[in-house]
Protein backbone atom coordinates (compact mmCIF):
# COMPACT_ATOMS: atom_id res chain seq x y z
CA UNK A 1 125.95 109.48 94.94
CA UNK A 2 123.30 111.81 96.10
CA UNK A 3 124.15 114.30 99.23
CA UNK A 4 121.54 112.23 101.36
CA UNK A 5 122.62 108.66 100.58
CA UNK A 6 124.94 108.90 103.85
CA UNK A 7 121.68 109.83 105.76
CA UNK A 8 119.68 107.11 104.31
CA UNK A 9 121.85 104.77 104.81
CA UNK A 10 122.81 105.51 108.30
CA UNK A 11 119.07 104.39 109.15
CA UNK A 12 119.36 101.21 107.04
CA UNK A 13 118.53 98.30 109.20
CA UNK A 14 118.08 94.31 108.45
CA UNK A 15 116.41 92.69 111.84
CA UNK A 16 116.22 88.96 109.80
CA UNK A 17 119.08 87.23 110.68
CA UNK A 18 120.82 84.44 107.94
CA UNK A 19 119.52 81.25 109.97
CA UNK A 20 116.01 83.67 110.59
CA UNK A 21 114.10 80.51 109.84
CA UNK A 22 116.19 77.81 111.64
CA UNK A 23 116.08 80.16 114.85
CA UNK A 24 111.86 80.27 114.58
CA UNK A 25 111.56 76.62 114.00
CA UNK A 26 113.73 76.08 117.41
CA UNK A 27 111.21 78.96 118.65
CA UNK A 28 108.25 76.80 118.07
CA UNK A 29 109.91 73.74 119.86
CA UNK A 30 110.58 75.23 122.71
CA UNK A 31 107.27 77.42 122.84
CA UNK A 32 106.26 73.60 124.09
CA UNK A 33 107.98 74.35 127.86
CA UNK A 34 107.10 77.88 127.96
CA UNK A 35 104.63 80.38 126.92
CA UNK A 36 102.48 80.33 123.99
CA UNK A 37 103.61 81.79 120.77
CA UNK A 38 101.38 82.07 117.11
CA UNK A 39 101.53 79.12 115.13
CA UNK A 40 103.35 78.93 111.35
CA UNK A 41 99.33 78.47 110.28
CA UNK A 42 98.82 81.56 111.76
CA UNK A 43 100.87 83.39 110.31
CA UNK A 44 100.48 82.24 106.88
CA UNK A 45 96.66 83.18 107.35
CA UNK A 46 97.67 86.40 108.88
CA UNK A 47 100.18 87.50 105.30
CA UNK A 48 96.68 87.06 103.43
CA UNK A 49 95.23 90.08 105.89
CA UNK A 50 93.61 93.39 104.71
CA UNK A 51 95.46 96.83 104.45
CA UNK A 52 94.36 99.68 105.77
CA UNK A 53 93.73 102.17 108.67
CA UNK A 54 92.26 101.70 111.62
CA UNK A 55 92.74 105.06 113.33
CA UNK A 56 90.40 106.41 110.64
CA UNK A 57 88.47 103.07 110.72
CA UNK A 58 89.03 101.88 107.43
CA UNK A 59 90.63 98.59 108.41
CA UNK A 60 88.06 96.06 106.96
CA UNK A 61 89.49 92.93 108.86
CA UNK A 62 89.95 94.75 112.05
CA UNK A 63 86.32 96.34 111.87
CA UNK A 64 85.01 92.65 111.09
CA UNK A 65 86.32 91.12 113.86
CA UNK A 66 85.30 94.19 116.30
CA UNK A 67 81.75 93.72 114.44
CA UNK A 68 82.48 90.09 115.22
CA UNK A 69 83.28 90.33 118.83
CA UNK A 70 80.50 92.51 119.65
CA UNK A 71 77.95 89.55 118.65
CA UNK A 72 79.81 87.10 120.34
CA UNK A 73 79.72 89.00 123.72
CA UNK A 74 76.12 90.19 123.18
CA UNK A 75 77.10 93.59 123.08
CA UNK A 76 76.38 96.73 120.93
CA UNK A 77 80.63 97.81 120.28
CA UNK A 78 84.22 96.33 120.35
CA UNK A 79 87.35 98.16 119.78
CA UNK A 80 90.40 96.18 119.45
CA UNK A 81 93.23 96.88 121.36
CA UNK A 82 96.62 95.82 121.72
CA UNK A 83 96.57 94.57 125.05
CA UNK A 84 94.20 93.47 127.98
CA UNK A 85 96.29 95.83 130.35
CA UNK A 86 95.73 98.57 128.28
CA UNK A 87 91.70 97.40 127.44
CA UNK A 88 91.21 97.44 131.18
CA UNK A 89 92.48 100.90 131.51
CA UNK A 90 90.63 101.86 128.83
CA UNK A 91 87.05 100.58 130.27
CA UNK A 92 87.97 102.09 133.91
CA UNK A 93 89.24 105.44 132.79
CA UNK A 94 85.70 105.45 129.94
CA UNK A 95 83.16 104.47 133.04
CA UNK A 96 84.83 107.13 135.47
CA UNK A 97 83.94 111.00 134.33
CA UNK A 98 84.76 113.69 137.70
CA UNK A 99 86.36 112.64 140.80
CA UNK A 100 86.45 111.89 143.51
CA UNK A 101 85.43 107.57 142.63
CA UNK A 102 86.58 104.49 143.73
CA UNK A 103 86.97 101.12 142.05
CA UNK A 104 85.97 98.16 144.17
CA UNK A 105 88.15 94.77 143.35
CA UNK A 106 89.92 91.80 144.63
CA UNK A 107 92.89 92.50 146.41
CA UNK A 108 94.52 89.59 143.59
CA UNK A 109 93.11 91.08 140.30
CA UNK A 110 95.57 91.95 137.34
CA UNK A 111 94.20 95.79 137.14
CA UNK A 112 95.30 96.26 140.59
CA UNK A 113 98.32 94.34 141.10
CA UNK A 114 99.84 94.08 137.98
CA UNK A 115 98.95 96.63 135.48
CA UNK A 116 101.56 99.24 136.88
CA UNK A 117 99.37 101.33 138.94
CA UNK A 118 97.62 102.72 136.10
CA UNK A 119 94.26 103.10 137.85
CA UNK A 120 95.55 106.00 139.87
CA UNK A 121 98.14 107.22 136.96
CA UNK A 122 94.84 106.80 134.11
CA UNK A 123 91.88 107.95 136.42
CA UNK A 124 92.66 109.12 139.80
CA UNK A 125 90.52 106.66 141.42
CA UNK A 126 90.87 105.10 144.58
CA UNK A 127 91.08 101.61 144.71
CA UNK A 128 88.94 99.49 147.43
CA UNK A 129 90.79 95.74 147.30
CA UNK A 130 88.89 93.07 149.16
CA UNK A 131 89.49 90.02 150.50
CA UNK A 132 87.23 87.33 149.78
CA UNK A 133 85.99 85.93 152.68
CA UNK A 134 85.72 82.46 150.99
CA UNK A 135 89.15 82.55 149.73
CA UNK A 136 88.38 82.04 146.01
CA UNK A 137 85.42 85.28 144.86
CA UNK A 138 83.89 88.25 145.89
CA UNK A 139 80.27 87.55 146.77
CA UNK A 140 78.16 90.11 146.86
CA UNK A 141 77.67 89.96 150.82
CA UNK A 142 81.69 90.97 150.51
CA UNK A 143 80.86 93.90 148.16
CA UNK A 144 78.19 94.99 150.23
CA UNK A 145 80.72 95.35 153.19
CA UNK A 146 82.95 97.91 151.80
CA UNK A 147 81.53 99.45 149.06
CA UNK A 148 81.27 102.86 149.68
CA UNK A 149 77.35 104.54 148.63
CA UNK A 150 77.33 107.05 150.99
CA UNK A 151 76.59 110.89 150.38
CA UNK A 152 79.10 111.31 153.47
CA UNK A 153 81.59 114.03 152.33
CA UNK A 154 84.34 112.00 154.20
CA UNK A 155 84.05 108.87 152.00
CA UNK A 156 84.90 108.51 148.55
CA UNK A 157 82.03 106.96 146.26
CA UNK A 158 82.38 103.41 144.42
CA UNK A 159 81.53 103.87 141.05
CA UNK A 160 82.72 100.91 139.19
CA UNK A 161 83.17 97.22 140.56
CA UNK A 162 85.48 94.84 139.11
CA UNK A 163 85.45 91.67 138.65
CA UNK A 164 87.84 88.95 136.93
CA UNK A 165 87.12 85.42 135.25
CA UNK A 166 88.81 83.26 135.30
CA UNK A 167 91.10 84.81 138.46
CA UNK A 168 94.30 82.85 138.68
CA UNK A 169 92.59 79.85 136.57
CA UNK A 170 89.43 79.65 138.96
CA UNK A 171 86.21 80.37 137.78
CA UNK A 172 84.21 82.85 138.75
CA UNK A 173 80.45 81.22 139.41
CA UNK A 174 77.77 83.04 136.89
CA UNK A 175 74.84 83.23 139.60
CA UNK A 176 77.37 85.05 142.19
CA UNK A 177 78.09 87.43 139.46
CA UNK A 178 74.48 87.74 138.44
CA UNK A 179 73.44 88.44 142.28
CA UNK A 180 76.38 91.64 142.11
CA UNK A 181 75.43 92.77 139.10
CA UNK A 182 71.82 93.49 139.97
CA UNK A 183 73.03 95.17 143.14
CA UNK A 184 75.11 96.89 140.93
CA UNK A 185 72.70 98.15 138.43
CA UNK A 186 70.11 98.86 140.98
CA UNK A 187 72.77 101.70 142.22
CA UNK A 188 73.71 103.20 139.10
CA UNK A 189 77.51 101.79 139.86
CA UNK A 190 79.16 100.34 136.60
CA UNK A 191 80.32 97.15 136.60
CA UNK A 192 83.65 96.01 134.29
CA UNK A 193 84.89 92.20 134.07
CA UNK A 194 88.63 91.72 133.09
CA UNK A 195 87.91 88.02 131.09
CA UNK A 196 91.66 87.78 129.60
CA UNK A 197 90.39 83.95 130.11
CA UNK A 198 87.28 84.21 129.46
CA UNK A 199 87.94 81.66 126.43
CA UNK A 200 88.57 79.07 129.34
CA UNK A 201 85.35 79.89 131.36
CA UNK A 202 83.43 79.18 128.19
CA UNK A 203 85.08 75.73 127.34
CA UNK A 204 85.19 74.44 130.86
CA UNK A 205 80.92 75.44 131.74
CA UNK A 206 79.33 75.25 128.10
CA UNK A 207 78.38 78.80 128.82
CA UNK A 208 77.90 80.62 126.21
CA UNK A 209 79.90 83.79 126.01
CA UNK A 210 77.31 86.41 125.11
CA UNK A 211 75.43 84.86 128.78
CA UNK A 212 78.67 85.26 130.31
CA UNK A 213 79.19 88.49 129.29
CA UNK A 214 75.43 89.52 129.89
CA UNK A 215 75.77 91.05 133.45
CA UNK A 216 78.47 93.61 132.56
CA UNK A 217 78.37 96.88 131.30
CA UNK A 218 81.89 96.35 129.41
CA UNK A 219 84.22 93.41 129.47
CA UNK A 220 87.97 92.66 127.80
CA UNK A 221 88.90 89.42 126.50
CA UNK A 222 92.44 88.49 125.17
CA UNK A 223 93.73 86.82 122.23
CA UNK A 224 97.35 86.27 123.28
CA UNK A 225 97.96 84.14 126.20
CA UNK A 226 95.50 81.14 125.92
CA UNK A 227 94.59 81.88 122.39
CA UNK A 228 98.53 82.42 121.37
CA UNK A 229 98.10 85.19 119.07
CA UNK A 230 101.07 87.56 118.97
CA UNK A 231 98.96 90.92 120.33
CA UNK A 232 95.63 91.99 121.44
CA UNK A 233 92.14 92.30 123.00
CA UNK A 234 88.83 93.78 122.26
CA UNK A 235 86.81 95.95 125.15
CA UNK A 236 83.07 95.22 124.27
CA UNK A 237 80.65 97.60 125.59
CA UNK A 238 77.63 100.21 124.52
CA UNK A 239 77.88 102.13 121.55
CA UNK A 240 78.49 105.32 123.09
CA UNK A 241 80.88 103.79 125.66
CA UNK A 242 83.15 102.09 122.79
CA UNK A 243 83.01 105.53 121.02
CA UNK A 244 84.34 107.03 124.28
CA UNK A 245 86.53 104.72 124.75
CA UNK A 246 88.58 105.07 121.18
CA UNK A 247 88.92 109.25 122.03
CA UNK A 248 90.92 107.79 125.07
CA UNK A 249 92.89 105.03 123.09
CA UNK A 250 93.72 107.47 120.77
CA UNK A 251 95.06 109.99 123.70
CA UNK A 252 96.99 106.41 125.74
CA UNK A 253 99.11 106.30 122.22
CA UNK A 254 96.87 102.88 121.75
CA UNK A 255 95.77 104.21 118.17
CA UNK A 256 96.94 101.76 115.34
CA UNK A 257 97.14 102.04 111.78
CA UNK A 258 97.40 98.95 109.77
CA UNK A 259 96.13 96.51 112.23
CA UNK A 260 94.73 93.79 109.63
CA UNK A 261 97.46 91.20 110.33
CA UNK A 262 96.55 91.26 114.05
CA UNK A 263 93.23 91.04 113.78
CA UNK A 264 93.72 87.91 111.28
CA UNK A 265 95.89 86.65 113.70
CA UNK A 266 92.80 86.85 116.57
CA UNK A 267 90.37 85.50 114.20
CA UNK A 268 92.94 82.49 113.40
CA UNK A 269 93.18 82.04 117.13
CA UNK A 270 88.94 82.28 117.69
CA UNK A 271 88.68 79.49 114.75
CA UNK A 272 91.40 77.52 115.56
CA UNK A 273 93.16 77.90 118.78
CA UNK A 274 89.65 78.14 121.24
CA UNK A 275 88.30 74.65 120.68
CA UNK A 276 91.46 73.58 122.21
CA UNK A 277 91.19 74.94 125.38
CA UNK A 278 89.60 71.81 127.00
CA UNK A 279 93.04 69.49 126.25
CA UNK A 280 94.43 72.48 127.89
CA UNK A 281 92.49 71.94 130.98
CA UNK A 282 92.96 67.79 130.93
CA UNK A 283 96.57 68.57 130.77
CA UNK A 284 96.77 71.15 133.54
CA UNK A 285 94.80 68.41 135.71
CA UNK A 286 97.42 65.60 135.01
CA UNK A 287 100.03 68.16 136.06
CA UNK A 288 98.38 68.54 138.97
CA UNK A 289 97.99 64.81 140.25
CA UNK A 290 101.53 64.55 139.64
CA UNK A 291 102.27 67.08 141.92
CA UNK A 292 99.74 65.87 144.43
CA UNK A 293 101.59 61.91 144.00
CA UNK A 294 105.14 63.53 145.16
CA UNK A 295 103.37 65.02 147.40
CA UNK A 296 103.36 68.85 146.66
CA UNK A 297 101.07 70.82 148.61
CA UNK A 298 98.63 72.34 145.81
CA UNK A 299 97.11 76.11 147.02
CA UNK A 300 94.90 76.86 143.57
CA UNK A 301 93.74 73.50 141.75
CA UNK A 302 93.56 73.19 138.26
CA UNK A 303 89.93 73.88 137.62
CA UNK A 304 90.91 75.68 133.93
CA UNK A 305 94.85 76.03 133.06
CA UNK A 306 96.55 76.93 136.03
CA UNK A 307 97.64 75.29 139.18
CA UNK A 308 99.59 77.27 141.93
CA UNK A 309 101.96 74.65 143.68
CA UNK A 310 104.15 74.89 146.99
CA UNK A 311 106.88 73.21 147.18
CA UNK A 312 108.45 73.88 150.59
CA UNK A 313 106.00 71.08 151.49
CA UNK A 314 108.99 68.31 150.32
CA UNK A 315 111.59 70.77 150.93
CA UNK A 316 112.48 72.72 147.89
CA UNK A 317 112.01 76.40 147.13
CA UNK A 318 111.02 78.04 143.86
CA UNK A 319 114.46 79.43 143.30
CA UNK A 320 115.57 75.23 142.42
CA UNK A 321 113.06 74.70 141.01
CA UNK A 322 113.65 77.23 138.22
CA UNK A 323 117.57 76.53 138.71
CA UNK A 324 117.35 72.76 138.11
CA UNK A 325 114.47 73.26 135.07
CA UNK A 326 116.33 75.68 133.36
CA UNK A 327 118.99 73.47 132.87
CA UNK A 328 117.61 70.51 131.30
CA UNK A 329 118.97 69.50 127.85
CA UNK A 330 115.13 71.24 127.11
CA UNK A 331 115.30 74.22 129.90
CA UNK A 332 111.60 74.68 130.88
CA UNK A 333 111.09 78.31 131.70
CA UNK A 334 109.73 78.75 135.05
CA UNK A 335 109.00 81.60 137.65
CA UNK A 336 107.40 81.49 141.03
CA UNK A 337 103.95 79.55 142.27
CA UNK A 338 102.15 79.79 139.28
CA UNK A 339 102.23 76.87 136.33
CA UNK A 340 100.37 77.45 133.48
CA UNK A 341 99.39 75.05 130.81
CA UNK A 342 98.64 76.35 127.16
CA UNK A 343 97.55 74.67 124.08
CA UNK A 344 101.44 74.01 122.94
CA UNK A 345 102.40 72.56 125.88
CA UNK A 346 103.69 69.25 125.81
CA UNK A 347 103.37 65.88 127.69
CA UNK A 348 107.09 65.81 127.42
CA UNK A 349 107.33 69.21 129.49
CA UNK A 350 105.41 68.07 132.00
CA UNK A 351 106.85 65.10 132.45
CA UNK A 352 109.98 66.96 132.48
CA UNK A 353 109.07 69.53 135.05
CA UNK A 354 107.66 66.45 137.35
CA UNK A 355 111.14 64.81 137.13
CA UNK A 356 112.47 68.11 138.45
CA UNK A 357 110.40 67.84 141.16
CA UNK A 358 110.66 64.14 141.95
CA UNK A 359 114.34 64.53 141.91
CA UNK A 360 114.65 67.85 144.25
CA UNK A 361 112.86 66.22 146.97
CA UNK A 362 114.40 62.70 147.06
CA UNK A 363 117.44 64.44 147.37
CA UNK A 364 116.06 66.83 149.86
CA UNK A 365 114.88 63.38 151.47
CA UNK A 366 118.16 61.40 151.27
CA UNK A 367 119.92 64.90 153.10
CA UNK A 368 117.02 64.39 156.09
CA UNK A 369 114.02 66.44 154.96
CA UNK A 370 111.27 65.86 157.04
CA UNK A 371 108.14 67.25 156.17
CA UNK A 372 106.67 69.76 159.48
CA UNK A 373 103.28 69.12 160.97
CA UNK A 374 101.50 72.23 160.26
CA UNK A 375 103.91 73.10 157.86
CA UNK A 376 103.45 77.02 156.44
CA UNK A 377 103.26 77.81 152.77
CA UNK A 378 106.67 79.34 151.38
CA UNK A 379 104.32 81.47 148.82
CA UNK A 380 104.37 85.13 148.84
CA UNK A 381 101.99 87.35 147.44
CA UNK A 382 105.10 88.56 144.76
CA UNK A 383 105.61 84.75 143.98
CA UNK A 384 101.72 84.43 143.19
CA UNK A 385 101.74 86.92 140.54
CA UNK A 386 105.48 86.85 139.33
CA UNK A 387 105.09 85.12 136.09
CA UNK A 388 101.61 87.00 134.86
CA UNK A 389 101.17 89.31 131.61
């Protein structure tokens, strides 16, 4: 025995349990009520990937798909990245150079609400949210009213806009976005769209993505989620701004080394996974008429994936919801306002989840509900964005 065996094998470590394979088979079954997880195709495809580095770029699958992604969004760079929190952090923290700046949003988008207040911790910026005075986008007439261009030493300059698409499942119309981003460019002020979904834009307009990616000087687009690959998004952009970009990755810890398997897994997900995005949206549309039949009150339609439900309007609350779905002899994971439908969702769960429904409020009925005149949302802004990234 040598004198470092006890050392070695103190770090030992087997993570794949005996019934490993039993365990990811259940996985896959009940990735059908929940969130979306890569497929056993995918993975097989993925074990075939390249090794190499990609910190020193010499990962040849990861620098065809970034080489890949570029074309498809029109643009000159891509840089994969594990995550579309971390590629929006990226783009902001790339765009903005001395402070003081601003960034100019919706008060509802992910890089404000939910991406741990990394614009201040990452940049320093101040963020402008706004309202949109439709209730759905930002039109430019919006941006125009608080964006800040003066040389007035008491203001603090906007130097990158923001935009997201979809936003909570709604789309984002092109020629609103065209009309901002030639106010935009006219002022020198950089503008970034956060298009985790913009898979979904694509399927549900025709749109090509390199046209909807035209208007923006850099844009992130995710792989996970809709696409269900394990990790990862690419930030397209400029030449010089992707090189920029990968000094910061490097300094956020976001440098990777043998990256081939994810990128396989993305480019499994592109081929595979993105032409069935429109099921997605016919099944996120049935969900929605179901609700709309028991007569749920429905704040965000269904116009891609998602539909944001209330159900205080037959007397139930989110918390029973949840309660009563998780314990189904197939628990459905839920969590606040937001439902979203994926590619591996069932019929069966959404059957399911309407039978939860239909049975809260007859008995909610039978114990004297009566639906209120007038009756106020139970939402919250927390509930809206509980279940996201």
């Amino acid at each position: 025995m040598r004198a470092t065996d006890h050392v070695t094998d103190s770090a030992k470590l087997d993570i794949i349990a005996a019934t490993q394979a039993e365990d990811n088979e259940w996985r896959r079954v009940a990735v059908s009520r929940c969130f979306a997880f890569p497929s056993k195709e995918m993975f097989e495809y993925a074990a075939q990937a390249s090794l190499g580095d990609d910190v020193f770029y010499d990962e040849p699958n990861t620098a065809t798909l970034e080489a890949h992604m570029a074309r498809l969004f029109g643009k000159e760079a891509a840089m994969f990245v594990a995550s579309g929190t971390m590629s929006n952090q990226l783009a902001t923290r790339t765009h903005l150079k001395q402070p003081p700046y601003s960034i100019l949003c919706d008060y509802r988008a992910h890089i404000y609400v939910c991406e741990a207040g990394g614009l201040a911790y990452h940049t320093g910026a101040q963020v402008i949210p706004v309202i949109p005075s439709n209730g759905r986008y930002l039109t430019l007439e919006d941006i125009q009213n608080f964006i800040v261009l003066d040389e007035d030493i008491h203001f603090c300059s906007t130097e990158v806009i923001e935009l997201e698409n979809t936003l909570n499942g709604s789309i984002f119309p092109q020629d609103e976005i065209i009309r901002i981003s030639e106010y935009a460019r006219q002022r020198g002020i950089k503008l970034h769209l956060d298009g985790a979904r913009i898979w979904h834009v694509a399927i549900e307009t025709g749109m090509p993505l390199d046209v909807l990616a035209e208007p923006f000087d850099s844009i992130s687009a995710c792989f996970s989620k809709g696409l269900g690959a394990p990790i990862g998004s690419c930030l397209m952009g400029s030449k010089e701004f992707i090189a920029r970009a990968r000094r910061f990755r490097k300094g956020f810890g976001g440098g990777m080394r043998q990256t081939g398997f994810l990128a396989a897994c993305a480019a499994f997900a592109l081929t595979h996974n993105f032409p069935k995005l429109s099921a997605v949206h016919d099944l996120a549309r049935k969900l929605e008429r179901g609700l709309l039949e028991l007569g749920v009150e429905i704040t965000v339609s269904a116009e891609t994936c998602m539909v944001f439900y209330d159900p205080s309007s037959v007397g139930i609350n989110y918390a029973e919801v949840a309660e009563r779905a998780g314990k189904l002899p197939k628990p459905l994971s839920l969590l606040g306002s937001r439902l979203v439908v994926h590619m591996q969702t069932s019929e069966e769960a959404i059957a399911d989840f309407l039978g939860v429904i239909r049975s809260l409020a007859e008995e909610k009925k039978s114990a004297g509900f009566v639906r209120p005149v007038g009756k106020a949302g139970n939402s919250s802004y927390k509930d809206m964005y509980a279940p996201m990234k």
